[in-house]
Protein backbone atom coordinates (compact mmCIF):
# COMPACT_ATOMS: atom_id res chain seq x y z
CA UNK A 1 81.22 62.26 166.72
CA UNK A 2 82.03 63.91 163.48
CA UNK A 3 79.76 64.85 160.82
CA UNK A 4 80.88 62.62 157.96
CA UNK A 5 77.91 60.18 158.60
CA UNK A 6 75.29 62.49 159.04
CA UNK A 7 73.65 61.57 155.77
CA UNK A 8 73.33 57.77 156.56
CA UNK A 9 70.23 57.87 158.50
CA UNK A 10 71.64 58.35 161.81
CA UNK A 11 69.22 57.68 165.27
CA UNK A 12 70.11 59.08 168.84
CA UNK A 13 69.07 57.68 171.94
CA UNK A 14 70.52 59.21 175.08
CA UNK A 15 69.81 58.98 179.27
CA UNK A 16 70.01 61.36 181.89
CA UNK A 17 73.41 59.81 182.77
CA UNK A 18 74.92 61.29 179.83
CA UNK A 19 75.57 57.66 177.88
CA UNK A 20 74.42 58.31 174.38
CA UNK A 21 74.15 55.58 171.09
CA UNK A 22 74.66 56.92 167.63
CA UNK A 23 73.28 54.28 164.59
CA UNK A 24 73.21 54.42 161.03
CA UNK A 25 70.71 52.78 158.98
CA UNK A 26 73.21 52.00 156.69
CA UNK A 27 74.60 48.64 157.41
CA UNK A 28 72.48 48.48 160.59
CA UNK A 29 75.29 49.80 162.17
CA UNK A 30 76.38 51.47 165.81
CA UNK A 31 78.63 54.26 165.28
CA UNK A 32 79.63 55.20 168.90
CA UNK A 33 78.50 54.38 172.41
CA UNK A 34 79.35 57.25 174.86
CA UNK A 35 79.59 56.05 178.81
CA UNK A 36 81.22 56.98 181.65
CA UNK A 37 81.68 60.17 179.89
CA UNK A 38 83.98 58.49 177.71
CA UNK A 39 83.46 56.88 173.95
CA UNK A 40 83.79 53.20 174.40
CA UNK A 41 84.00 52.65 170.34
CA UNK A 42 86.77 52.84 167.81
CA UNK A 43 85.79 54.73 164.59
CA UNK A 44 88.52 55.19 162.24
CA UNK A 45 89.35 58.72 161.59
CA UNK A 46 89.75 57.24 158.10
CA UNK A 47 86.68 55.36 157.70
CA UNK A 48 84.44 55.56 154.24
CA UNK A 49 81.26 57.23 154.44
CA UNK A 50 79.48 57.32 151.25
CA UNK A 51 77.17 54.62 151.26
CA UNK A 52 78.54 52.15 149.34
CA UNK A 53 81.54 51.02 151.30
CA UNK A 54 81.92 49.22 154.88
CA UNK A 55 82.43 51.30 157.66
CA UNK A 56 85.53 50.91 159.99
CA UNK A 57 84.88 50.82 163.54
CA UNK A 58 81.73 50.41 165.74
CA UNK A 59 79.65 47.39 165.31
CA UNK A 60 79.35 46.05 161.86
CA UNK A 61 76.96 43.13 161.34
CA UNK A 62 78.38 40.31 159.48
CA UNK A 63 75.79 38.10 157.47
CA UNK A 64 75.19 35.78 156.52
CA UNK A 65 79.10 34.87 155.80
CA UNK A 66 81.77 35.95 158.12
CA UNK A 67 85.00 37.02 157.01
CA UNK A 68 86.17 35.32 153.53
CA UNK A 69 84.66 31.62 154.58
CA UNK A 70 82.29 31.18 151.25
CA UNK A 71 81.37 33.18 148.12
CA UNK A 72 79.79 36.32 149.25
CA UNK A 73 81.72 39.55 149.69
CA UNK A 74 83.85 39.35 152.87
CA UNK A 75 81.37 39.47 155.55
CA UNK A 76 78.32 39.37 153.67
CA UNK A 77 75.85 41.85 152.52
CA UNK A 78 73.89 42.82 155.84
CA UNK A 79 76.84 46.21 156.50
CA UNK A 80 76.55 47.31 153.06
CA UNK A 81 72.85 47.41 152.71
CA UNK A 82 70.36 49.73 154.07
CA UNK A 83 67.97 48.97 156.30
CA UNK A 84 64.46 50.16 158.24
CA UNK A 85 63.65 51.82 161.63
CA UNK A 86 61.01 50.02 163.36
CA UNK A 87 59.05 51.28 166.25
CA UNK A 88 60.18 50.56 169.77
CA UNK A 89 57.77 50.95 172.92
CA UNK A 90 61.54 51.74 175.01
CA UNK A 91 62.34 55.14 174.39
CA UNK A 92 66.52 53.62 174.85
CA UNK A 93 65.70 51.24 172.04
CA UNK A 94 66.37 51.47 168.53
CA UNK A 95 64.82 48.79 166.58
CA UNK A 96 65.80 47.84 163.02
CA UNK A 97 64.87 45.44 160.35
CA UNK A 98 66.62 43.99 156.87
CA UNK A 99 64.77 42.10 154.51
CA UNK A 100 65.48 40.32 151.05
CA UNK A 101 65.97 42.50 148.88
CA UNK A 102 67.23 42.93 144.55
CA UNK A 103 70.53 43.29 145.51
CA UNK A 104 70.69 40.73 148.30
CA UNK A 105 69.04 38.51 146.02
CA UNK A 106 71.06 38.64 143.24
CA UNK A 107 73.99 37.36 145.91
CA UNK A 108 72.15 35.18 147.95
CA UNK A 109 68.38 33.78 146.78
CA UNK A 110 67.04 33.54 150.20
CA UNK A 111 64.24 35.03 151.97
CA UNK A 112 64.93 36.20 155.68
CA UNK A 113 64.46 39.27 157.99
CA UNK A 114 67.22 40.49 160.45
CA UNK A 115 66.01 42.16 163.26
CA UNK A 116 68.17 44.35 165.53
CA UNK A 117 67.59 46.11 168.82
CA UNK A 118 70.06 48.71 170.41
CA UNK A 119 68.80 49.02 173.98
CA UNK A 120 70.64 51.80 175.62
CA UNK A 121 71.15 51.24 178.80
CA UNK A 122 72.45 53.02 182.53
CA UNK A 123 76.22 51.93 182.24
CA UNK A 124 75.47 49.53 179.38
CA UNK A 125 75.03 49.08 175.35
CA UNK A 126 72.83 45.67 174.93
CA UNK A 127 72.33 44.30 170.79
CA UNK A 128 70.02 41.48 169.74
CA UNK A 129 70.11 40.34 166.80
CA UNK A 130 67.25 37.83 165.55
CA UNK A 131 67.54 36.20 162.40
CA UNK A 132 64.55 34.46 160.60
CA UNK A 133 63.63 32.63 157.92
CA UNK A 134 60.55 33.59 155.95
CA UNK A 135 61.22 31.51 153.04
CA UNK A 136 60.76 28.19 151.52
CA UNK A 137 63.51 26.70 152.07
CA UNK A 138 66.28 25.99 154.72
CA UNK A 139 70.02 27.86 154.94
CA UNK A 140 72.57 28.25 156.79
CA UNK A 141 74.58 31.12 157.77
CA UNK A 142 77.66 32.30 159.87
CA UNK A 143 78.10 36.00 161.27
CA UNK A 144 78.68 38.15 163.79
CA UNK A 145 78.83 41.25 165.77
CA UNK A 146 82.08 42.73 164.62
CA UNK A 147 82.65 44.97 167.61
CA UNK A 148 85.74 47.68 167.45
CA UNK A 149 86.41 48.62 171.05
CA UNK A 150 88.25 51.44 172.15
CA UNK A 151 91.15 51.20 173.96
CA UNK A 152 94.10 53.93 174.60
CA UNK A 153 96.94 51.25 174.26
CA UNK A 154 96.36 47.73 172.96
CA UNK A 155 99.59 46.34 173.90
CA UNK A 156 98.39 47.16 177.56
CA UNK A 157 95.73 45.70 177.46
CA UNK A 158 94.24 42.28 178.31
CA UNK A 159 90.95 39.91 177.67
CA UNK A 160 89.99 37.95 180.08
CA UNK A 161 87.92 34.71 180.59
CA UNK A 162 89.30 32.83 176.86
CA UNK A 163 91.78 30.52 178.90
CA UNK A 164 91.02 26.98 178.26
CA UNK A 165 89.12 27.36 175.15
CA UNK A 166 89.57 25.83 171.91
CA UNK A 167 90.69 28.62 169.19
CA UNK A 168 91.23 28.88 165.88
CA UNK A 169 94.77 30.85 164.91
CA UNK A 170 93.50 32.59 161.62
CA UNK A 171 97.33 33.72 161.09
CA UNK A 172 98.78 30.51 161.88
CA UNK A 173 96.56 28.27 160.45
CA UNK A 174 96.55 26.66 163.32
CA UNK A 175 94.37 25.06 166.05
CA UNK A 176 95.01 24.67 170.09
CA UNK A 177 93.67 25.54 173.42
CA UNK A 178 94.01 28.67 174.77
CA UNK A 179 96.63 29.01 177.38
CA UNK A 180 97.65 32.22 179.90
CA UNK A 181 94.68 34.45 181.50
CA UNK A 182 94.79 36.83 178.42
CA UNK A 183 96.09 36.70 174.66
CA UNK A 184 99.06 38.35 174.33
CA UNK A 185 97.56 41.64 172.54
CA UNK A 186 101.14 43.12 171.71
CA UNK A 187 101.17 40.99 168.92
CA UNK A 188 98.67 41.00 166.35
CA UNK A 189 95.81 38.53 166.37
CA UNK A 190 92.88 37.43 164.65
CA UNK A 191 91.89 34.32 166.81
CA UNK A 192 88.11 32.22 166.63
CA UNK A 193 87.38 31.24 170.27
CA UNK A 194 84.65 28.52 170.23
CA UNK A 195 82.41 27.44 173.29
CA UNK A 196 81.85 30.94 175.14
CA UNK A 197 79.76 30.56 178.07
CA UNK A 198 80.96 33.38 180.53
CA UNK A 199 81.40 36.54 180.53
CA UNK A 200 84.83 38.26 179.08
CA UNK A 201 86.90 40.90 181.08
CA UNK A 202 88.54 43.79 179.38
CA UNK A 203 90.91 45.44 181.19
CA UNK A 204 93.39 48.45 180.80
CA UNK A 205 94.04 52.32 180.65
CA UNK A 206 90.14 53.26 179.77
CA UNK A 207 89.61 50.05 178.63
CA UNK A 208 87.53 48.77 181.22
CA UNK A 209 83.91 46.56 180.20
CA UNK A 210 82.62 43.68 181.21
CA UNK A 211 81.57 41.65 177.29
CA UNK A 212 78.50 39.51 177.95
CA UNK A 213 77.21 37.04 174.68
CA UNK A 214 74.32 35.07 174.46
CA UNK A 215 73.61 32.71 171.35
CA UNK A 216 76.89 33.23 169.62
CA UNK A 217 79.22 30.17 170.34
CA UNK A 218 81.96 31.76 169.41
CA UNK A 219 84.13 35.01 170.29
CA UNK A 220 86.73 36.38 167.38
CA UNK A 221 89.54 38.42 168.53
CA UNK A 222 91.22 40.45 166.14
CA UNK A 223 93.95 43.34 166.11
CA UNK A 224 96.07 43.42 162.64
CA UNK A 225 98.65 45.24 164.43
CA UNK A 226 100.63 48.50 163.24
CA UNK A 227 102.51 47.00 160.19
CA UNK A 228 99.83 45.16 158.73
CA UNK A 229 97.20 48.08 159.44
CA UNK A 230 99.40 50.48 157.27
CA UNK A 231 98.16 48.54 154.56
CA UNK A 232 94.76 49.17 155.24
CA UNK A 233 94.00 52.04 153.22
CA UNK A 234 90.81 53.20 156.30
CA UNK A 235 92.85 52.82 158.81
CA UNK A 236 95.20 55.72 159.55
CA UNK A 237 98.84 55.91 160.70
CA UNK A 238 98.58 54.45 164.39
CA UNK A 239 95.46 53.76 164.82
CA UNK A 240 95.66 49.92 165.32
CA UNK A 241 96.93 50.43 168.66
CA UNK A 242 93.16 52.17 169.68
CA UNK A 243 90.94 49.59 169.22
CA UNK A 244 90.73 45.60 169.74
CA UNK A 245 88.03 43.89 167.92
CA UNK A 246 85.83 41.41 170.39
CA UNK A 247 83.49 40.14 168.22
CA UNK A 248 80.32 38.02 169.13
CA UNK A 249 80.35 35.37 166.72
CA UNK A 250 78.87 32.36 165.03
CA UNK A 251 82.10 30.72 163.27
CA UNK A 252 82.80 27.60 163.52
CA UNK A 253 79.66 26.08 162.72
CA UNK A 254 77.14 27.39 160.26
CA UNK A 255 73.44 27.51 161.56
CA UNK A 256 70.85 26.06 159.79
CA UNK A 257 67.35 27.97 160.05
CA UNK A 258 64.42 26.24 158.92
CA UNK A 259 61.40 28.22 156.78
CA UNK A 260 59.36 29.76 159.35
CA UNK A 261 62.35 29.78 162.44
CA UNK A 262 64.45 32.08 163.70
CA UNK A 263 68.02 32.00 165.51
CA UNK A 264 68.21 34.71 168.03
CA UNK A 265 72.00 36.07 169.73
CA UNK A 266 73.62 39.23 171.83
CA UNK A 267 75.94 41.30 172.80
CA UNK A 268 76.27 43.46 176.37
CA UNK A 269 78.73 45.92 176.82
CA UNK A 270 78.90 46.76 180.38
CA UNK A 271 81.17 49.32 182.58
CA UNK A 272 82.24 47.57 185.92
């Protein structure tokens, strides 16, 4: 990994295997995930790192809006905002916390605390993310893990385990079930999958992960595609064919978290 992020609070946790987790406390967010002796994350060579801006590629967290659905900034505040190591008793664990804060505040006049735990694992990059409410008051939110994989050719490569599910077309505007064992990923896509219950399949040229969710009823796929990337200004010059976006997600329908509850979900990357 390049040194552009090196003043954002970075952690490292690595094994004797050689797999290896880089994250940021700014935005909460993984950087890269080495395994296999390979990196299984897109980071745009073009991506903004001064601390004020999101950051293209890895894992963003998305709360408590996803995408452009309400008021807040796209994708909420949680990736712009800085956040607090915790102590973890698993040496592979890094273990970080938001809270309300001015700023958040000022956007959003709720009290909660995100909590989120990067477990690195033999063959494996595990995220939970637990999301409380300390407050008052009830609210609801929508979100996600907005993961960037890396792949070597997207038009390659396919997703498995969607077929049969209801999705949501973001550029269509359209709803239907999903037909065909994978999307066709030549194309771009930005597609809402709702009612995920097994595990996806991603396969092609060193592509290859099993994508495990747990809590998230929904999976986003997105990919803008070469000519809609250009305009893009952090992504660079054909880069959209590197990466696919499979995003654990919470879309469709807001959750509502109750003063004093918490909503818990996750993510498992996992080599075959």
């Amino acid at each position: 990994m390049d040194r552009r992020f090196d003043h954002l609070g970075l952690m490292v946790r690595e094994l004797d295997d050689g797999s290896r987790v880089v994250v940021s406390r700014y935005g909460g967010h993984v950087l890269s995930w080495t395994a296999g002796g390979r990196e299984r994350l897109y980071l745009s060579g073009s991506a903004v790192a001064d601390g004020r801006q999101p950051i293209r590629g890895g894992v963003p967290v998305c709360f408590p809006q996803f995408a452009s659905r309400g008021a807040l900034p796209k994708h909420g505040f949680a990736r712009t905002s800085v956040w607090s190591e915790l102590p973890s008793a698993d040496a592979g664990t890094i273990h970080l916390q938001l809270v309300e804060n001015e700023q958040s505040l000022r956007l959003w006049p709720h009290a909660f605390a995100l909590d989120l735990q990067v477990a690195l694992q033999p063959q494996a990059l595990r995220m939970d993310l637990e999301i409380r409410n300390t407050g008052s008051q009830p609210w609801s939110f929508t979100g996600a893990l907005h993961t960037y994989l890396r792949v070597d050719d997207v038009g390659a490569t396919r997703l498995l385990g969607l077929q049969g599910l209801r999705l949501e077309d973001a550029l269509r505007h359209e709803f239907s079930t999903a037909a065909g064992e994978s999307p066709d990923l030549s194309r771009p896509i930005d597609s809402v999958y709702h009612g995920i219950t097994a595990p996806l399949e991603l396969q092609g040229p060193g592509a290859s992960l099993r994508i495990e969710q747990d809590g998230f009823a929904d999976a986003v796929v997105w990919n803008p595609g070469d000519e809609a990337a250009a305009a893009i200004g952090d992504i660079g010059p054909g880069e959209a064919r590197r990466f696919l976006c499979v995003e654990a997600a919470q879309v469709q329908t807001p959750v509502l978290v109750e003063p004093g509850q918490a909503w818990s979900g996750s993510q498992v990357l996992r080599l075959p």
